[in-house]
Structures are given as C-alpha cells and as structure tokens.
C-alpha atoms as a PDB file:
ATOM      1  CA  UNK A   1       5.306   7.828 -33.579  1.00  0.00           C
ATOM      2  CA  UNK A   2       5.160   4.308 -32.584  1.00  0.00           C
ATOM      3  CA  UNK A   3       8.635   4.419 -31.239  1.00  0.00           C
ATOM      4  CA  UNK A   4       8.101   7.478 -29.041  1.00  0.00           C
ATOM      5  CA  UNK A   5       4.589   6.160 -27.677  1.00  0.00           C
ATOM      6  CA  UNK A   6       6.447   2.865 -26.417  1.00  0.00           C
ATOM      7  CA  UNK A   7       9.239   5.046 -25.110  1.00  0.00           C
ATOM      8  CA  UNK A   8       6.398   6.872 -23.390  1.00  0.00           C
ATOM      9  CA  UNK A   9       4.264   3.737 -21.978  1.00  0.00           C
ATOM     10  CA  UNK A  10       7.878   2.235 -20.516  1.00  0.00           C
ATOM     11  CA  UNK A  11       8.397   5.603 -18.436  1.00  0.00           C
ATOM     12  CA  UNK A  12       4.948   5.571 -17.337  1.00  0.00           C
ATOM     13  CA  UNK A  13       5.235   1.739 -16.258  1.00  0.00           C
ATOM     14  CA  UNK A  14       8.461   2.895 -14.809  1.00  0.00           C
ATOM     15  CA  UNK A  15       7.071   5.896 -12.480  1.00  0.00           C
ATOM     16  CA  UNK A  16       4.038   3.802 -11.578  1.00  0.00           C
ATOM     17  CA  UNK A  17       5.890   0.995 -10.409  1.00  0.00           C
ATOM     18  CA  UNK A  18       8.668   2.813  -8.779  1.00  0.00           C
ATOM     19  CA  UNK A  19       6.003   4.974  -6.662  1.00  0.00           C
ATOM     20  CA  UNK A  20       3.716   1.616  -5.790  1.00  0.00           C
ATOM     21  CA  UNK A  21       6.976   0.150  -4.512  1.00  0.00           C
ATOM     22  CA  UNK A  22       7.926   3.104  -1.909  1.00  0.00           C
ATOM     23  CA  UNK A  23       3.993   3.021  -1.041  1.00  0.00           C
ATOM     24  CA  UNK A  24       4.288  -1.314  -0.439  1.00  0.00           C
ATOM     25  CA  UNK A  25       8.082  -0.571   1.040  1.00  0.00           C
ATOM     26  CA  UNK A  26       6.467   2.129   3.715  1.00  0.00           C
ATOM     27  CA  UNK A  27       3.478   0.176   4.239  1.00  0.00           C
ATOM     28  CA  UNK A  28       5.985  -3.082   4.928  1.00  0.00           C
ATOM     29  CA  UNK A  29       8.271  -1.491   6.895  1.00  0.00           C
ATOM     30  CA  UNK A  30       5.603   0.301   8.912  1.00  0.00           C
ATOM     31  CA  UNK A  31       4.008  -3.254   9.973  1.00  0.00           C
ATOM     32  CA  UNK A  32       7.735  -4.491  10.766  1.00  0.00           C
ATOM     33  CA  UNK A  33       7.609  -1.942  13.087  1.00  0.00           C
ATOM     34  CA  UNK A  34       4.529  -1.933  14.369  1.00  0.00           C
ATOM     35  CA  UNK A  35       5.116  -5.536  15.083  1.00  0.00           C
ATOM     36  CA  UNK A  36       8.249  -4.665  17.306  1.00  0.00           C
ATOM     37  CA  UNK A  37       6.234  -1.324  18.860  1.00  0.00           C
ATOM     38  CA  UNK A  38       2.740  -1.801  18.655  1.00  0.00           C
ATOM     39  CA  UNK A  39       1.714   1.319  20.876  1.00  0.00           C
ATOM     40  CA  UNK A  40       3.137   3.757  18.419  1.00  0.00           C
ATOM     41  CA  UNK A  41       0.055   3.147  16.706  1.00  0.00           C
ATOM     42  CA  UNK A  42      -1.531   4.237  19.689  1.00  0.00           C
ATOM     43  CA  UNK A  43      -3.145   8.177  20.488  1.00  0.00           C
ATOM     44  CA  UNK A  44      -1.074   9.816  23.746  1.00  0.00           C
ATOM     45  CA  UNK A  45      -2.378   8.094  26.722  1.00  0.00           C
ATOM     46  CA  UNK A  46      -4.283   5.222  25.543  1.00  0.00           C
ATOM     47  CA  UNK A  47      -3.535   1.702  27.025  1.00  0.00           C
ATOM     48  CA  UNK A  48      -1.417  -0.975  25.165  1.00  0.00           C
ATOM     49  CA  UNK A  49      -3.573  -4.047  25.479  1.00  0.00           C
ATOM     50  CA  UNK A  50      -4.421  -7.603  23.243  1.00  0.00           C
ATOM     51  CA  UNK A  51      -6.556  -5.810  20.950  1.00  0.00           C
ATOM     52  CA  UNK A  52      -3.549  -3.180  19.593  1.00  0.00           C
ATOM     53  CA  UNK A  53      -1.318  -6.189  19.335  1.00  0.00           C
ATOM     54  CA  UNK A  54      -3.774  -8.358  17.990  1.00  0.00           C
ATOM     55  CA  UNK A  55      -4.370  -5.458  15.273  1.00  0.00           C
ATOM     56  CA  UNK A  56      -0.622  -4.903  14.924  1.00  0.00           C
ATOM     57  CA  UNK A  57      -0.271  -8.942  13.697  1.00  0.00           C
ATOM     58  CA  UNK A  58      -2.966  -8.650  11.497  1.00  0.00           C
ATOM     59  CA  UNK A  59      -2.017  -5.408   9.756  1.00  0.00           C
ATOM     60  CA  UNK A  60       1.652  -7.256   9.039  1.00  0.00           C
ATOM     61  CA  UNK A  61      -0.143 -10.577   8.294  1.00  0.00           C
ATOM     62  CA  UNK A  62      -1.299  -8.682   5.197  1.00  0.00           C
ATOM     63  CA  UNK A  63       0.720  -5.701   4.645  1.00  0.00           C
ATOM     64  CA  UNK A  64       4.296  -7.608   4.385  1.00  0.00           C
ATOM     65  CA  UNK A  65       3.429 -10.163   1.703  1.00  0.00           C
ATOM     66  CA  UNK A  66       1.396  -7.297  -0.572  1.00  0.00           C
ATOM     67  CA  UNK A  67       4.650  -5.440  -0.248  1.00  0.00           C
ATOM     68  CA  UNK A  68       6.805  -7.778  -1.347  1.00  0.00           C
ATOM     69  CA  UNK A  69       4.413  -9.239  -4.052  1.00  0.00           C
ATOM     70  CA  UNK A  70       3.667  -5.830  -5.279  1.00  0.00           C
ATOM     71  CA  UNK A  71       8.143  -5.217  -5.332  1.00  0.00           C
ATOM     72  CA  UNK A  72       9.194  -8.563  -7.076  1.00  0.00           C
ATOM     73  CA  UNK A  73       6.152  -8.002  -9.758  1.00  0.00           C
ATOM     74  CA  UNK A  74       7.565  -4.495 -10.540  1.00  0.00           C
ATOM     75  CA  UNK A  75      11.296  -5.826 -10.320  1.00  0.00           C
ATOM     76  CA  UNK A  76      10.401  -8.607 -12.871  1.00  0.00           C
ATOM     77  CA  UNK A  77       8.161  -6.355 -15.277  1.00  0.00           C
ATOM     78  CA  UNK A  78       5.049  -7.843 -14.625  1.00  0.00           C
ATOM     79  CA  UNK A  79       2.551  -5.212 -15.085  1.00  0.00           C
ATOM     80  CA  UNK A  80      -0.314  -7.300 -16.619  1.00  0.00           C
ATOM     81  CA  UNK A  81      -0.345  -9.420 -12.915  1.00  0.00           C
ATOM     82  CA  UNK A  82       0.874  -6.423 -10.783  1.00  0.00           C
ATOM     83  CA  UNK A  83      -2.732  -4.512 -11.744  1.00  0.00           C
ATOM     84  CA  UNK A  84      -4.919  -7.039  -9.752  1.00  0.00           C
ATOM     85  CA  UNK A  85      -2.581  -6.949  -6.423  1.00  0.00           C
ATOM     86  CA  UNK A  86      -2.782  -3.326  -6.611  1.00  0.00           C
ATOM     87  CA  UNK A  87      -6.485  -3.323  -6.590  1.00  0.00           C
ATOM     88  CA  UNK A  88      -5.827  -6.334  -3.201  1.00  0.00           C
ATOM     89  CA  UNK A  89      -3.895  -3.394  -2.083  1.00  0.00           C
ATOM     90  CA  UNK A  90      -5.478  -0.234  -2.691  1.00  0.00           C
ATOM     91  CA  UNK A  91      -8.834  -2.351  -1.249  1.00  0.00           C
ATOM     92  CA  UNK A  92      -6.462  -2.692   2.123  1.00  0.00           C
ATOM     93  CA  UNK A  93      -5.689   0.616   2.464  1.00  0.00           C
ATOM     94  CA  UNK A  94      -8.894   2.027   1.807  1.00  0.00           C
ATOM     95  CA  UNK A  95      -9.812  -0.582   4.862  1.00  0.00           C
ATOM     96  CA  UNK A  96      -7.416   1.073   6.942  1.00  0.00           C
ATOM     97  CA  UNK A  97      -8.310   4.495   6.042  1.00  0.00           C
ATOM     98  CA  UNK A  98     -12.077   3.371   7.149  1.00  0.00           C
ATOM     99  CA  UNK A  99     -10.370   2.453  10.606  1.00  0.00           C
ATOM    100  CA  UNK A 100      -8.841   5.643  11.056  1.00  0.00           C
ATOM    101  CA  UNK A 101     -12.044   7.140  10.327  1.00  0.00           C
ATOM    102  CA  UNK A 102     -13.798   5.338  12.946  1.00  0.00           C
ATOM    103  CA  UNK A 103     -11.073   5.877  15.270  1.00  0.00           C
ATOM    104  CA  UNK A 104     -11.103   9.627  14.640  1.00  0.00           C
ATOM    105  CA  UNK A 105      -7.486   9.439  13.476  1.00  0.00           C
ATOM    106  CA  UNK A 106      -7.469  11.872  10.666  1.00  0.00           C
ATOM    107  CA  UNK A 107      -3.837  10.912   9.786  1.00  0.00           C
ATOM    108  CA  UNK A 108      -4.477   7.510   9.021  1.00  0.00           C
ATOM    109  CA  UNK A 109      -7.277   8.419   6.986  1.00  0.00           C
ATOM    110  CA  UNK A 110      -5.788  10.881   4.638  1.00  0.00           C
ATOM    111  CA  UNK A 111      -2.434   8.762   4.935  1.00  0.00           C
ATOM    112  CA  UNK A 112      -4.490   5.223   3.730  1.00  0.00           C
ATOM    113  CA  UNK A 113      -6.791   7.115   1.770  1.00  0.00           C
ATOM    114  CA  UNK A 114      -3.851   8.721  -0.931  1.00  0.00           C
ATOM    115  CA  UNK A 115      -2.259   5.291  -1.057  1.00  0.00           C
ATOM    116  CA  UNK A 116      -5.634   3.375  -1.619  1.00  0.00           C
ATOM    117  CA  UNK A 117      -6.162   6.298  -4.782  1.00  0.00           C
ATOM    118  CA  UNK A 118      -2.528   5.608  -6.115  1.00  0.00           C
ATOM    119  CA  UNK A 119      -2.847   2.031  -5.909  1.00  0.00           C
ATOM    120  CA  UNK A 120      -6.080   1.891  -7.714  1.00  0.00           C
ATOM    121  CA  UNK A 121      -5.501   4.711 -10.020  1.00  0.00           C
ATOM    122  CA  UNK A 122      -2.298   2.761 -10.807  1.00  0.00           C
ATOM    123  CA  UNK A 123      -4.024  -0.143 -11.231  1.00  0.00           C
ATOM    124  CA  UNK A 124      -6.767   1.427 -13.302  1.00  0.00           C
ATOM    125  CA  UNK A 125      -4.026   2.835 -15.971  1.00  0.00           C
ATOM    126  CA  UNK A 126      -2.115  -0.800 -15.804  1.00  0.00           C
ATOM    127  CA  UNK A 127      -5.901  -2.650 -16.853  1.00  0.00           C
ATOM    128  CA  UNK A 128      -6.051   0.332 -19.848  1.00  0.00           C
ATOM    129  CA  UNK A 129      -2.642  -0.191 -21.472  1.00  0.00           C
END
C-alpha cells in the first residue's frame, strides 16, 4: 500500500509540475514577446503609447524570472520550495486577471484567472503532501 501511494504522490508531483511549467513557459514567452510587440496586447484601434510599453516591461520584469524559478524548481524536484512561488505566481496572475477586468478584456480575465486557480490549487496540494 505504501509502495503504490508513493508511486501515486510522484505522478501527481509529476503532472503538477509539468502543467505549472507550460503555464510559467506561456506566461514567459508571452512577456518575451510582448516586450518585442507591445501593441499586440492592445484592443483593434487603440494607440501604442508609454503607458502599454511601460506595462509591457513590467509584466516581463516579473513574469520571466517566476517562469524560470517556477521551471528549474520542478526540473530539480523541489516541491517543498516550488509551493510558495506558486502562490507569488498564482497572486500575479490573479493581478492580471483584475486588469483585464478593469480593462473589459474578458480574455485576459478568464485566461489569468485559470492560471491564478492552477497555480494556487497546485500550490495548495504541494503545502498538503
């Protein structure tokens, strides 16, 4: 029994860090590019100007080092210090799904808002185990 419930918690540490990876890898990549293009973050028709740039830098400030923290913690194993950067990031995201909200940029908010619940759920399970 004790066999097949370790066999169990290692595919379930597996899954969990395998999806929070693609989730920091998108978000990541996303900012990269955002960086490069900021007025794709932009609706048809609005103006590029300082303030999407300036929120462009900011969003990779953040988003590129979680990502890569949050990938070289799951690469290594590390799920006891991987559970508190997951809450850092499922806190960002649910920032960013408060922007869209404000912005009235329903895509962004159900986009942020289901990574913000599988970071923290994924979190939540990593602080139980």
């Amino acid at each position: 029994m004790l066999a097949l419930t370790a066999h169990t918690t290692d595919t379930a540490h597996l899954v969990i860090g395998l999806l929070n990876v693609l989730i920091a890898l998108v978000s990541g990549v996303s900012a990269v590019v955002g960086l490069a293009r900021p007025s794709l973050a932009l609706a048809a028709g609005e103006p590029l100007n300082s303030g999407v740039v300036f929120f462009a830098r900011a969003y990779a400030v953040r988003a590129v080092p979680l990502s890569v923290v949050v990938t070289v913690l799951v690469a290594a194993g590390s799920w006891d210090a991987l559970a508190p950067v997951l809450i850092v990031s499922g806190a960002a995201q649910l920032g960013d799904a408060a922007i869209g909200a404000t912005r009235r940029n329903p895509g962004m908010l159900a986009t942020a808002g289901a990574l913000a619940v599988v970071h923290l759920v994924s979190a939540g399970w990593l602080l139980t185990r």
